[in-house]
N, C-alpha and C. Protein backbone atom coordinates (compact mmCIF):
# COMPACT_ATOMS: atom_id res chain seq x y z
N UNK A 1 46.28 17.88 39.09
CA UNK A 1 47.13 17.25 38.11
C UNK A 1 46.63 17.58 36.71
N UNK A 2 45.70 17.71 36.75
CA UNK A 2 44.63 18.62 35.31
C UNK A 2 45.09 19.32 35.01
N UNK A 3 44.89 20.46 35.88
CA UNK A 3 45.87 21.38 35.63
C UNK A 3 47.07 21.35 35.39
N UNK A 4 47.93 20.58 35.60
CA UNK A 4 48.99 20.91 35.39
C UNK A 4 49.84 20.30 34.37
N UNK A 5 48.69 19.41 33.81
CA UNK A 5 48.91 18.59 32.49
C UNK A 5 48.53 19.94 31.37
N UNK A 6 47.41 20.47 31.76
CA UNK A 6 46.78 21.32 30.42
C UNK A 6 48.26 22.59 30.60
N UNK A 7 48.60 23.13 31.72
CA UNK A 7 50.05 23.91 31.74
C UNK A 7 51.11 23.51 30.29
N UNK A 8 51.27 22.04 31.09
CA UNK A 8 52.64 21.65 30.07
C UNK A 8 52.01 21.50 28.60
N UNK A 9 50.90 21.14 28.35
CA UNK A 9 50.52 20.92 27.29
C UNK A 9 50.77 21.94 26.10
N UNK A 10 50.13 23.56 26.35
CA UNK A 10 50.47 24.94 26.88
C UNK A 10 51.73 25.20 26.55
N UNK A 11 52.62 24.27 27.12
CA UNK A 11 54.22 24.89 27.26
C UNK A 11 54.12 25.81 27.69
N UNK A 12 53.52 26.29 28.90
CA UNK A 12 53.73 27.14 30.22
C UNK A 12 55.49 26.58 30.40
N UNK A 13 55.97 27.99 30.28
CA UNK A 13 57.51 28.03 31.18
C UNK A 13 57.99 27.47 32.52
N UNK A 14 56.96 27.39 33.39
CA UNK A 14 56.91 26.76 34.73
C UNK A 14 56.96 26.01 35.26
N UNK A 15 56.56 25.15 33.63
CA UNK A 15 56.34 23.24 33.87
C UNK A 15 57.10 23.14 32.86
N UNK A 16 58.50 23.71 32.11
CA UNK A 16 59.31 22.64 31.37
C UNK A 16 60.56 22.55 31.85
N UNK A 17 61.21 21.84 31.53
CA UNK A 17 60.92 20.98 30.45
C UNK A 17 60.23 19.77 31.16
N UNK A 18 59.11 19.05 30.84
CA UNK A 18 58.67 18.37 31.36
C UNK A 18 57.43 17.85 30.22
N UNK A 19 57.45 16.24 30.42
CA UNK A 19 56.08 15.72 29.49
C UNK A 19 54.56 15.41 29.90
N UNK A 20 53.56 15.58 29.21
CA UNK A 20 51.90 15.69 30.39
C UNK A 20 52.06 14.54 30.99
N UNK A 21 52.69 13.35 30.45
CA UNK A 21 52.36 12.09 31.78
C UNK A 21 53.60 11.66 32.60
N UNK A 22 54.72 12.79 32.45
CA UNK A 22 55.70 12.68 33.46
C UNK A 22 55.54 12.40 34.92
N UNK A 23 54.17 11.61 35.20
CA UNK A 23 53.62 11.93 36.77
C UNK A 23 54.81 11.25 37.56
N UNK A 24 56.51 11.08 36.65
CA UNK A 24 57.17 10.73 38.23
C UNK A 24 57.98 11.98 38.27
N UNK A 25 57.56 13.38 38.09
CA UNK A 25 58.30 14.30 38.68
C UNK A 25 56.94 15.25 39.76
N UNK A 26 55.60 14.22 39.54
CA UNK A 26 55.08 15.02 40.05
C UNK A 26 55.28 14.31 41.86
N UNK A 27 54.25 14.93 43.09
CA UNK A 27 54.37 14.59 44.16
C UNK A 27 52.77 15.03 44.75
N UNK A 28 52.20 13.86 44.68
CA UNK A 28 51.01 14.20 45.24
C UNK A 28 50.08 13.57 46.70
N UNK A 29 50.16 14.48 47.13
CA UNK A 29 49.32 13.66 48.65
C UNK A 29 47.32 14.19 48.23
N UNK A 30 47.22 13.14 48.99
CA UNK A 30 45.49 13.28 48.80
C UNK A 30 45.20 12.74 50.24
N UNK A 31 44.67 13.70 50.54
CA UNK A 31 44.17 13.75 51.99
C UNK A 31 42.54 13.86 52.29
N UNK A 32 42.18 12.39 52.54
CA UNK A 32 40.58 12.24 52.58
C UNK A 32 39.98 12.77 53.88
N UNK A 33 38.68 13.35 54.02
CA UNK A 33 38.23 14.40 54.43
C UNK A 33 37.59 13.59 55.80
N UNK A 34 37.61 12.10 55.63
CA UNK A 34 36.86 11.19 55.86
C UNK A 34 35.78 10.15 55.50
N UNK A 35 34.99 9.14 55.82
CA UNK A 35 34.21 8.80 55.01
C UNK A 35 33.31 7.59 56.06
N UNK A 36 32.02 7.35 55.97
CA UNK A 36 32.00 6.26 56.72
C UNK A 36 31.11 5.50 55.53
N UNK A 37 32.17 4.37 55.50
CA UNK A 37 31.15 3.30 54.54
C UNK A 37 30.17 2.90 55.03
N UNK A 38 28.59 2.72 53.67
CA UNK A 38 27.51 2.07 54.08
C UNK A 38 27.61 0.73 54.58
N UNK A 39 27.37 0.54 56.02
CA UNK A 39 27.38 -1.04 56.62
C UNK A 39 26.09 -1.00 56.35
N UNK A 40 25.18 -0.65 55.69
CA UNK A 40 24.19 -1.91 55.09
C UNK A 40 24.59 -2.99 54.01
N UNK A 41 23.66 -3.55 54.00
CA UNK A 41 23.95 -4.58 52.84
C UNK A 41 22.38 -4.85 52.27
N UNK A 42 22.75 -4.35 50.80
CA UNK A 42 21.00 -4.67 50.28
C UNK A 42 20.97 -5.71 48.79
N UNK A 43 20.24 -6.42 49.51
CA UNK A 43 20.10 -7.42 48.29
C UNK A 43 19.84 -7.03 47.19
N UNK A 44 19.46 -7.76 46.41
CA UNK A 44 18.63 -7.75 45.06
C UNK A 44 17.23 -7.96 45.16
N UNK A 45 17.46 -9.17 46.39
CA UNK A 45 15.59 -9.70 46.28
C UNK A 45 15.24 -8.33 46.89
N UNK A 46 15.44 -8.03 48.37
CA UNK A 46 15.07 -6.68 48.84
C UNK A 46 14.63 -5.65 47.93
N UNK A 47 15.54 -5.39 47.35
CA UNK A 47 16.07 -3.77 46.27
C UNK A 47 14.96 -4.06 45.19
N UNK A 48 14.42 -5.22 44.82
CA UNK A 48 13.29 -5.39 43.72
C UNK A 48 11.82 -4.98 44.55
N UNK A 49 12.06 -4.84 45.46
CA UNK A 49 10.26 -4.67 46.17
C UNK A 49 9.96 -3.27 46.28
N UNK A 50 11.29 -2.18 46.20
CA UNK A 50 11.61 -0.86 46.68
C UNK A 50 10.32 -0.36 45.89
N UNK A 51 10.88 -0.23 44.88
CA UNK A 51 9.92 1.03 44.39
C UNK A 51 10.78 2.27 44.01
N UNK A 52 10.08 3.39 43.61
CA UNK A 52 10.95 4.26 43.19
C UNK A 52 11.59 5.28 44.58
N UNK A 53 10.86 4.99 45.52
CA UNK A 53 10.86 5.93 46.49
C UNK A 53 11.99 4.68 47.30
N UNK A 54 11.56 3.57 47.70
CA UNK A 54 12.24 2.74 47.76
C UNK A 54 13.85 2.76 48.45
N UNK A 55 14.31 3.68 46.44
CA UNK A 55 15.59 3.63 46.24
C UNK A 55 16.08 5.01 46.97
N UNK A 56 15.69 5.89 47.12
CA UNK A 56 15.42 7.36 47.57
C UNK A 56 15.82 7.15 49.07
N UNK A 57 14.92 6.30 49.84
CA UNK A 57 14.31 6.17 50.93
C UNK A 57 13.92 4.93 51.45
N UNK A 58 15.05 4.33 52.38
CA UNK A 58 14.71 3.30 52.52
C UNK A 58 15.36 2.94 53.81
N UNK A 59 14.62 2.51 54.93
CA UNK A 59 15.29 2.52 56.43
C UNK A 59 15.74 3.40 57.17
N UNK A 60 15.21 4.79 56.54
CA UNK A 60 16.18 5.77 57.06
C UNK A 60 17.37 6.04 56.44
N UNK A 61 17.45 5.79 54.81
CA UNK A 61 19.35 5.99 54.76
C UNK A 61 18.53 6.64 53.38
N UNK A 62 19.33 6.89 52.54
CA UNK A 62 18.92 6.80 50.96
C UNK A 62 20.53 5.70 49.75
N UNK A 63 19.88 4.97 49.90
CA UNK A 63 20.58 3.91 48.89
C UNK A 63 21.14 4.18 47.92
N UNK A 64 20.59 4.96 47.61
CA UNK A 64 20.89 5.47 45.60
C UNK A 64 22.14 6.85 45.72
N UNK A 65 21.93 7.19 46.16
CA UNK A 65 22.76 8.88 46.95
C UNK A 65 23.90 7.70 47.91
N UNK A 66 23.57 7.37 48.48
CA UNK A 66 24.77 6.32 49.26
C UNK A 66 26.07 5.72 48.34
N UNK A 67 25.34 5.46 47.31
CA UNK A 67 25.71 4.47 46.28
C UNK A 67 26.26 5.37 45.03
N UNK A 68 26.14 6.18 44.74
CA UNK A 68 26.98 7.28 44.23
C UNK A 68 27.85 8.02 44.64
N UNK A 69 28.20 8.33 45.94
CA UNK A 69 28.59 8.95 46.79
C UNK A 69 29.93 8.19 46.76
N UNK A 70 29.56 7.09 47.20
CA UNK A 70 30.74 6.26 47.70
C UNK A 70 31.43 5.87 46.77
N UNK A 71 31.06 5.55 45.24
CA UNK A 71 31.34 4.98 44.11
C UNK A 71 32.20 6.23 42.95
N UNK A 72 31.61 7.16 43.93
CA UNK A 72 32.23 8.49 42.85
C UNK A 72 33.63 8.15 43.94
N UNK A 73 33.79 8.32 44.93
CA UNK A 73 35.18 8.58 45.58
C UNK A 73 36.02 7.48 45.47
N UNK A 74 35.49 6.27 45.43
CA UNK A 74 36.53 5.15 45.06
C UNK A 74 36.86 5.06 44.07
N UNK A 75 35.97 5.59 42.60
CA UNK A 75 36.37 5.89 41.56
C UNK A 75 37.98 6.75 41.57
N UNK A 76 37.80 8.25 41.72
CA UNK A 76 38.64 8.83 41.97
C UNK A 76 40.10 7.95 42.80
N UNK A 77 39.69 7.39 43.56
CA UNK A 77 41.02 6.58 44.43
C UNK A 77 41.67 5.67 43.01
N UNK A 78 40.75 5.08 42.65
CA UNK A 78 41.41 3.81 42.28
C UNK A 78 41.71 4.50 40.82
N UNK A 79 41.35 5.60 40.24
CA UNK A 79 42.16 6.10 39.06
C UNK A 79 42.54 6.80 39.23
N UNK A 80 43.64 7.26 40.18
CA UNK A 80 44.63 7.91 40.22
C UNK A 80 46.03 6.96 40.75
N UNK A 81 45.35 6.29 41.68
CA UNK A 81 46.07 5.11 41.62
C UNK A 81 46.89 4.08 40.58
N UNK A 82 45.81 4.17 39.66
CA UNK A 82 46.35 3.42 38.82
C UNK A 82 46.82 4.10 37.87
N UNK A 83 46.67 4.96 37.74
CA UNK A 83 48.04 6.15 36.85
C UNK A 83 49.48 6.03 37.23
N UNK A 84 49.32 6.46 38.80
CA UNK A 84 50.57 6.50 39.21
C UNK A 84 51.43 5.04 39.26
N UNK A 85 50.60 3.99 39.31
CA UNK A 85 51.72 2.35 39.64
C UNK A 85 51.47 2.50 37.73
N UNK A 86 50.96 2.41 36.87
CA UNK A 86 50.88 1.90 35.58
C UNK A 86 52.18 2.86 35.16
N UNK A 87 52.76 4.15 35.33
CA UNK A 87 53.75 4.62 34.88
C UNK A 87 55.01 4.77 36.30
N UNK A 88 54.69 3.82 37.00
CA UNK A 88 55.87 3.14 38.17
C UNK A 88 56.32 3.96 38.72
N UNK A 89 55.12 5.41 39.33
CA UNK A 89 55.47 6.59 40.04
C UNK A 89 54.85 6.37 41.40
N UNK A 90 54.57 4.91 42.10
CA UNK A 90 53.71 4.81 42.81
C UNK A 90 54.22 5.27 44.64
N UNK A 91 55.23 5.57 44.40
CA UNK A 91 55.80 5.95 45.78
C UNK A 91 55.90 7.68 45.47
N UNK A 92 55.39 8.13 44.47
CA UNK A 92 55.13 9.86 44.05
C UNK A 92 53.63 9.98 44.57
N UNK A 93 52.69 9.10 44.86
CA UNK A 93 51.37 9.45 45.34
C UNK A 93 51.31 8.52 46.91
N UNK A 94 50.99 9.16 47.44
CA UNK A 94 50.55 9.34 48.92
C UNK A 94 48.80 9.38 49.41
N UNK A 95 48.10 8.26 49.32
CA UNK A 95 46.57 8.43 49.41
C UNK A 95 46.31 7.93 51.36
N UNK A 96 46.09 9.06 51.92
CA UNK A 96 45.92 9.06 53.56
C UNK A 96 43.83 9.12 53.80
N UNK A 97 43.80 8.29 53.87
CA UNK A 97 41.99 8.07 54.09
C UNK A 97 41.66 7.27 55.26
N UNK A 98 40.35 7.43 55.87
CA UNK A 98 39.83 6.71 56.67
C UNK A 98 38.20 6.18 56.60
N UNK A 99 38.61 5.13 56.08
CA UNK A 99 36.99 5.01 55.60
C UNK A 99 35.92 3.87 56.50
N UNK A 100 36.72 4.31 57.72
CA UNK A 100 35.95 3.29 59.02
C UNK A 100 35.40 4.03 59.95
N UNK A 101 35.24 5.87 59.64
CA UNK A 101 34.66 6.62 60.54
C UNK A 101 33.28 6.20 60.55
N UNK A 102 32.95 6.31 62.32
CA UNK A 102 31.01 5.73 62.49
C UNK A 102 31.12 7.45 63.16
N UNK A 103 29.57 7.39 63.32
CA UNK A 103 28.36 8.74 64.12
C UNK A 103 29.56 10.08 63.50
N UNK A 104 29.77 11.03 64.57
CA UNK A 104 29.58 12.35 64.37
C UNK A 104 31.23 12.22 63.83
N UNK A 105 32.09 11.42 64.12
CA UNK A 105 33.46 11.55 63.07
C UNK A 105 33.63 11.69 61.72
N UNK A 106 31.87 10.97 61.20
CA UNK A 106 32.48 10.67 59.46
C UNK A 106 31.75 11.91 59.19
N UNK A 107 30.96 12.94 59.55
CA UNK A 107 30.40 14.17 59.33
C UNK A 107 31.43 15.45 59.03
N UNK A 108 31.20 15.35 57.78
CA UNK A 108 32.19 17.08 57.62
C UNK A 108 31.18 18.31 58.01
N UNK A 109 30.31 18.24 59.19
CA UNK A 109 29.41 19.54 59.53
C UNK A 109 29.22 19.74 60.95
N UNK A 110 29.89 18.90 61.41
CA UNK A 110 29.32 18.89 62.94
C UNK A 110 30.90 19.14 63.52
N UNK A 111 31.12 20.47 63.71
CA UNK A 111 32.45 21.08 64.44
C UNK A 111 32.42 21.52 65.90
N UNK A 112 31.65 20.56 66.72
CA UNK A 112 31.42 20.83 68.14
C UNK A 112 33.40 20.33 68.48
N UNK A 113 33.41 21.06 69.83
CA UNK A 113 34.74 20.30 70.22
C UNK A 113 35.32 19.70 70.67
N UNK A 114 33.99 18.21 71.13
CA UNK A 114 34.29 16.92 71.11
C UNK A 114 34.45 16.52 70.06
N UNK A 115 33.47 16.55 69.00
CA UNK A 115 34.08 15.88 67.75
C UNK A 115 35.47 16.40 67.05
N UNK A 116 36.02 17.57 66.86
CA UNK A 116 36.96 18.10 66.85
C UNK A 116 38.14 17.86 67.05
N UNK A 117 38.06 17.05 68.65
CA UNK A 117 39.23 16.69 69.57
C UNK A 117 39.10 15.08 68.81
N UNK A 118 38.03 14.78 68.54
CA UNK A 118 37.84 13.03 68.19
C UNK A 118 38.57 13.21 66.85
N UNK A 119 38.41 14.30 65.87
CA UNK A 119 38.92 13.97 64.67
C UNK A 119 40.47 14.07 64.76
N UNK A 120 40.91 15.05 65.38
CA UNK A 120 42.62 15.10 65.61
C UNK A 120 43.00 13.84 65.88
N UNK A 121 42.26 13.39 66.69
CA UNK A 121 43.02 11.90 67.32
C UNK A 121 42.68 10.88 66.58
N UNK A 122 41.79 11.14 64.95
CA UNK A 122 41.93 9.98 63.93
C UNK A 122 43.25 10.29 63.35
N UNK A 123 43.12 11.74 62.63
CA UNK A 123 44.30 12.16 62.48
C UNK A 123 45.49 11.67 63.03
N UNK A 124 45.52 11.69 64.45
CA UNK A 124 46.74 11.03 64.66
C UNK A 124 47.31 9.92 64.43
N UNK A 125 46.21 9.20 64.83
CA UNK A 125 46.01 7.55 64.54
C UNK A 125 46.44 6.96 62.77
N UNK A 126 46.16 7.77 61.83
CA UNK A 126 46.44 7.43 60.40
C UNK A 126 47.94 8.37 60.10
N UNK A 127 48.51 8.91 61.02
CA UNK A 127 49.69 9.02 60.92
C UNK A 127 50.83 8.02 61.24
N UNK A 128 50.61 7.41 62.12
CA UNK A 128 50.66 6.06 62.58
C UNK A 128 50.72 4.78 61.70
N UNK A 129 49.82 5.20 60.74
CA UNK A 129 48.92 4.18 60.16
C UNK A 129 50.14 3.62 59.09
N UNK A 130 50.17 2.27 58.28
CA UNK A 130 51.34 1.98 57.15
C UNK A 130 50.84 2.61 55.93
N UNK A 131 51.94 3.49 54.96
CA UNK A 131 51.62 3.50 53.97
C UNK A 131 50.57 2.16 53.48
N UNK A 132 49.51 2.78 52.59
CA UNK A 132 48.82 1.95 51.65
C UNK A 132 48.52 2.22 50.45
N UNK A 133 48.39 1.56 49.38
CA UNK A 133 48.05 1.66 48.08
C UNK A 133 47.07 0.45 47.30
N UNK A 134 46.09 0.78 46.61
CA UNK A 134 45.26 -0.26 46.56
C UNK A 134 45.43 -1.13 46.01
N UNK A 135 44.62 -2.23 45.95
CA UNK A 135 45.45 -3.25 45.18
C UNK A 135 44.10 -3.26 44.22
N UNK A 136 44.97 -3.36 42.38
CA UNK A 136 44.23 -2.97 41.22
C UNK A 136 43.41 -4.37 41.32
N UNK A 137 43.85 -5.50 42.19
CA UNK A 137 43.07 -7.06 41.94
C UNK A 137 41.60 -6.42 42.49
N UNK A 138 41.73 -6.29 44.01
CA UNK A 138 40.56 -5.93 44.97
C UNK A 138 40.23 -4.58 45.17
N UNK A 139 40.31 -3.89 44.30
CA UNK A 139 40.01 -2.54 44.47
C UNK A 139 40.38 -1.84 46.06
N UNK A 140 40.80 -2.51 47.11
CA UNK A 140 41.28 -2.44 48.42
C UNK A 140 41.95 -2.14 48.80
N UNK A 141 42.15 -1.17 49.90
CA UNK A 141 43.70 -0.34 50.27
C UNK A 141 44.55 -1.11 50.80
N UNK A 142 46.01 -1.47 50.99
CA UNK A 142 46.37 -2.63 51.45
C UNK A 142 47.67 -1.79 52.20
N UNK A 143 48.05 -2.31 53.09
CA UNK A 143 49.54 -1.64 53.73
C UNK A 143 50.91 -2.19 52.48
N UNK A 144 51.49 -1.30 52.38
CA UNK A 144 52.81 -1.60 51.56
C UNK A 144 53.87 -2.10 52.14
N UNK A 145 54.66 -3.35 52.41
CA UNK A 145 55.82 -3.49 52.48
C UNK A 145 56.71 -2.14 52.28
N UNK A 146 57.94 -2.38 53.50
CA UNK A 146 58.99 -1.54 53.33
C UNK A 146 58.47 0.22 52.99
N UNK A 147 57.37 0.86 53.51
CA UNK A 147 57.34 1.85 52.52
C UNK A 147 57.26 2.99 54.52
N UNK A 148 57.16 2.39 55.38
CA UNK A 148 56.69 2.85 56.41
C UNK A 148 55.34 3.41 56.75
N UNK A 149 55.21 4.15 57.99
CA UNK A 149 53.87 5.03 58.20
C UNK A 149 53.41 6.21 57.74
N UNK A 150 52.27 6.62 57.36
CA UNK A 150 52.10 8.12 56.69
C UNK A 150 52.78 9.19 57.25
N UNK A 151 53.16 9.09 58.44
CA UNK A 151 53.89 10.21 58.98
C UNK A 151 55.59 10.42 58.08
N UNK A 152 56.23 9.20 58.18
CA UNK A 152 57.16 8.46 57.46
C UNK A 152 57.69 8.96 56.02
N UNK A 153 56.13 8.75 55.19
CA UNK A 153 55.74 9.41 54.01
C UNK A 153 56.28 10.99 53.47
N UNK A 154 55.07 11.37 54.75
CA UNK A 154 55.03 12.80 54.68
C UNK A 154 55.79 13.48 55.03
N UNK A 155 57.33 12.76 55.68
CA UNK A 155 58.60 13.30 56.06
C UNK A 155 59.31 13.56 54.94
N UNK A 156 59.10 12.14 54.22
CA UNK A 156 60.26 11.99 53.02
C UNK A 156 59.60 12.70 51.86
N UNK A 157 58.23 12.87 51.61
CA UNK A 157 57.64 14.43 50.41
C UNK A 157 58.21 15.52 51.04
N UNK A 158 58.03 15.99 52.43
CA UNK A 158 58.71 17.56 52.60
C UNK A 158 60.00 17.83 52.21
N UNK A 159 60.94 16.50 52.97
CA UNK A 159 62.72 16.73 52.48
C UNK A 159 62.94 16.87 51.00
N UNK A 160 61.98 15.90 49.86
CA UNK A 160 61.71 16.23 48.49
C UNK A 160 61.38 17.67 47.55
N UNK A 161 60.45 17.60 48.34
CA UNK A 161 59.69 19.68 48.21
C UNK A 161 60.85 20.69 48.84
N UNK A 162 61.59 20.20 49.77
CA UNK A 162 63.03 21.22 50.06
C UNK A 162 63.70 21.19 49.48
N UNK A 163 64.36 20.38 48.91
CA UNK A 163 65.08 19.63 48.04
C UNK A 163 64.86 20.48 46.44
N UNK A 164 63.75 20.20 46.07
CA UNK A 164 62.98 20.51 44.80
C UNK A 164 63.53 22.51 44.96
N UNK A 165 62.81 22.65 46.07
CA UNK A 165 62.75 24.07 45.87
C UNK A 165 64.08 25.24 45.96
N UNK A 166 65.30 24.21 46.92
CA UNK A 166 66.21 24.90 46.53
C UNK A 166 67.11 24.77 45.52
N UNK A 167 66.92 23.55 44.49
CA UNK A 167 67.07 23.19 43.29
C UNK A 167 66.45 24.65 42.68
N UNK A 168 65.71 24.69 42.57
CA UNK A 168 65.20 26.04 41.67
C UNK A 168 65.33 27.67 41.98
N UNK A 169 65.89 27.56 43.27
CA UNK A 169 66.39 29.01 43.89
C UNK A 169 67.66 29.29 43.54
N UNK A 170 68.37 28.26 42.91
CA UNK A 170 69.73 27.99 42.67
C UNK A 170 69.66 28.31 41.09
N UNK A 171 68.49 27.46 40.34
CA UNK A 171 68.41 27.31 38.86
C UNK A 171 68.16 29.42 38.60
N UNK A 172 67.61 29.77 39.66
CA UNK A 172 66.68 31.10 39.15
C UNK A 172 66.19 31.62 40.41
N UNK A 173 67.30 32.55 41.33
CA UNK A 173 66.94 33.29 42.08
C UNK A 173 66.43 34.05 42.26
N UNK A 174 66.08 34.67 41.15
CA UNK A 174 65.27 35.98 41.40
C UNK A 174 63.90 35.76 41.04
N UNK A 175 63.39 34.82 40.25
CA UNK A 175 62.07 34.20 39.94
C UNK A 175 61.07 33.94 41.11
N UNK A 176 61.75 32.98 42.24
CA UNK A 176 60.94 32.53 43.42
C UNK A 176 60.85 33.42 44.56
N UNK A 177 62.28 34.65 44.69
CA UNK A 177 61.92 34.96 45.47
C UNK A 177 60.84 35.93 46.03
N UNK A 178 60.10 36.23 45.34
CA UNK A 178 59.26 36.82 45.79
C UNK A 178 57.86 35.92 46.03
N UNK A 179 58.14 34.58 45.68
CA UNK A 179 57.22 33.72 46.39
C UNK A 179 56.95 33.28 47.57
């Protein structure tokens, strides 16, 4: 979307007529890779005895790397999120995540083909799953009323993107087709 703000900005031909925060002509799915949240829970009293290594290294996990990790990606969720409902494009973004993967599912490195076969069938399972969008109160993904399942979703972006594209084969045939 960076990109394609600095485009119009630009007045790149490709993106007009169009304005940088027009995000309701844009259409974006974000498709999380996976994730398994830290089920620890660390105090304060705890977290004061650490030490520097402590924070590094502690039970076997590393806290501090945990805690950035996870905080950088909810970041990202929850401000893009809130772009899209603050300019009332919130049915233009599509956020499909699973952030309840445990052991070798929440691993993006381990491509044996049990885990493989296990990830398709999360996959499947969050196709299934209800649209959600977070809620700006609880920072929390919540199912949407009336909006259906991601599969649902991802029906009604493709008929859009068909839609879109023979709109522009029509506007300028000879432009796309060689795309």
């Amino acid at each position: 979307m960076g990109e394609i703000t600095r485009e119009v900005l630009k007045e790149n031909t490709d993106f007009s007529p169009m304005k940088p925060m027009d995000y309701g002509r844009f259409l974006v799915i974000s498709v999380g890779t996976g994730s398994a949240k830290s089920t620890d829970n660390y105090s304060a009293k705890d977290a004061a005895k650490w030490g520097v290594l402590g924070w590094l290294y502690n039970n076997g996990g590393t806290p501090l790397i945990d805690t950035f990790q996870q905080a950088s990606a909810d970041m990202a969720d929850i401000h893009i999120s809130v772009v899209f409902q603050a300019l009332h494009s919130q049915r233009n973004y599509l956020r499909i995540q699973d952030d309840t993967l445990m052991g070798d599912t929440s691993s993006t490195d381990i491509a044996t083909d049990k885990n493989l076969k296990e990830l398709v069938k999360v996959g499947e399972g969050l196709l299934q799953k209800p649209v959600s969008r977070v809620n700006l109160e609880t920072g929390k993904f919540e199912p949407v009323p009336n909006e259906g399942t991601n599969e649902q979703a991802l029906v009604r972006f493709a008929k859009l993107l068909s839609s879109e594209r023979r709109t522009r084969l029509q506007r300028c045939p000879h432009s796309l087709s060689n795309k």
